[in-house]
Protein backbone atom coordinates (compact mmCIF):
# COMPACT_ATOMS: atom_id res chain seq x y z
CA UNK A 1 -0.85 -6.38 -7.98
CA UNK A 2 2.64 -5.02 -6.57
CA UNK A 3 2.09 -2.81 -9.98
CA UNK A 4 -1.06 -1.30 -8.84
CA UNK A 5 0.62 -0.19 -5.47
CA UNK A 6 3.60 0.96 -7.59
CA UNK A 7 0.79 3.61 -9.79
CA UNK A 8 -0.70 4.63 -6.34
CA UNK A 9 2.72 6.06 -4.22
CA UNK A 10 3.58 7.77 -7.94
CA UNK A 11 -0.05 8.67 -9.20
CA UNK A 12 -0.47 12.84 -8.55
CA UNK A 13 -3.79 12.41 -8.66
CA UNK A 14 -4.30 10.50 -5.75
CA UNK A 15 -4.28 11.78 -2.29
CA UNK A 16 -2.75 9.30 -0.07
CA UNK A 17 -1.60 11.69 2.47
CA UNK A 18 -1.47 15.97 3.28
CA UNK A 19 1.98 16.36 2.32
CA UNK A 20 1.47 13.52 -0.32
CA UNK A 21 4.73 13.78 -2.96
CA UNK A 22 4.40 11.27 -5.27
CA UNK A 23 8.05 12.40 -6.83
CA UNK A 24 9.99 11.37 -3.49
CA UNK A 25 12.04 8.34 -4.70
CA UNK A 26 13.44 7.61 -1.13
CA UNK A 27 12.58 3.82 -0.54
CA UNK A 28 11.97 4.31 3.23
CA UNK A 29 8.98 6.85 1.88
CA UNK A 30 7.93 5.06 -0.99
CA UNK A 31 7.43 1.70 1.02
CA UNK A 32 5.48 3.74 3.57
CA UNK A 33 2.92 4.78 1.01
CA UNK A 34 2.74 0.97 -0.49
CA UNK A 35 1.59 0.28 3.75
CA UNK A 36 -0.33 3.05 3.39
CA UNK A 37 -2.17 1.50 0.32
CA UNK A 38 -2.75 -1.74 0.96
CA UNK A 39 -4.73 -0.85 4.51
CA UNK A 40 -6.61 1.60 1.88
CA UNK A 41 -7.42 -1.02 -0.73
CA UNK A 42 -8.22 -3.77 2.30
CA UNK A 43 -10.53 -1.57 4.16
CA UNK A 44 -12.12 -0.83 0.68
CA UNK A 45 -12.80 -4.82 0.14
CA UNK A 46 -14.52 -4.86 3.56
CA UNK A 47 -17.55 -2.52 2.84
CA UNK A 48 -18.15 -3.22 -0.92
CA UNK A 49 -17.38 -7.16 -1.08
CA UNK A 50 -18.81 -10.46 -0.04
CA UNK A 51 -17.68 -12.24 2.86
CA UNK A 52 -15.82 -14.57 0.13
CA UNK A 53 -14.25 -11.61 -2.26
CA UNK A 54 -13.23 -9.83 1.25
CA UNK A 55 -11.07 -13.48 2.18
CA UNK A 56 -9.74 -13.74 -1.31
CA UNK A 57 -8.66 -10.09 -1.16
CA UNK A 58 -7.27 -10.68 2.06
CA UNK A 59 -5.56 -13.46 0.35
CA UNK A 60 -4.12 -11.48 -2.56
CA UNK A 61 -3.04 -8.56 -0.12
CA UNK A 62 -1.20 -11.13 2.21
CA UNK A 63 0.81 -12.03 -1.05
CA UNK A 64 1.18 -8.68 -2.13
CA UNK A 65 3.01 -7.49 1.12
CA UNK A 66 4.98 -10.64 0.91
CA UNK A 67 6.58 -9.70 -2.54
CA UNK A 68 6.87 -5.97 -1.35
CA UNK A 69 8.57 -6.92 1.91
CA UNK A 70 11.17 -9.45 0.19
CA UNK A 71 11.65 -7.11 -2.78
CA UNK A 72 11.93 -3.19 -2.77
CA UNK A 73 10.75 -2.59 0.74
CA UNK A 74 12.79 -5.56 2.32
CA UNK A 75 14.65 -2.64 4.40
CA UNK A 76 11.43 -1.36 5.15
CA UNK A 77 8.27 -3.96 5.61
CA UNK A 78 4.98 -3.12 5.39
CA UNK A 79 3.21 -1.88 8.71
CA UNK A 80 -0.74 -1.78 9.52
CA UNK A 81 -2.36 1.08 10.77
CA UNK A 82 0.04 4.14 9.48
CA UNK A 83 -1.41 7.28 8.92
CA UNK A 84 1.79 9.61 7.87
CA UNK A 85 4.78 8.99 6.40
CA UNK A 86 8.14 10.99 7.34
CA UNK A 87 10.21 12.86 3.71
């Protein structure tokens, strides 16, 4: 799962953000975006899953910010609920 975030914040394709630049490297950025996705890929669970897939994903998510947070974003944990992210 932390590799799906990772193809997200670099994917060109996708439109996280307006001033979405999936070549910014900074880690303060980067780990923004990974926030970013998993409220994205949560609030995606709620509408098209079961009340059971919705706590399992819930479950996965919890572990995937764990990894993130003691990893590559340890300087910069995940927060809920951000819109924008500062280059």
């Amino acid at each position: 799962m932390p590799h799906l975030l990772d193809s997200i914040v670099t994917d060109p394709d996708i439109d996280l953000l307006p001033d979405f630049d999936p070549h910014d490297s900074d880690p303060k950025y980067v780990c923004c975006l990974k926030s970013i996705a998993v409220d994205c890929l949560s609030t995606v669970g709620k509408v098209d899953c079961t009340a059971d897939e919705v706590k399992t994903m819930s479950h996965i998510m919890d572990e995937v910010i764990v990894k993130s947070d003691a990893g590559e974003c340890k300087a910069y944990p995940y927060v809920h609920g951000l819109e924008t992210c500062k280059k």
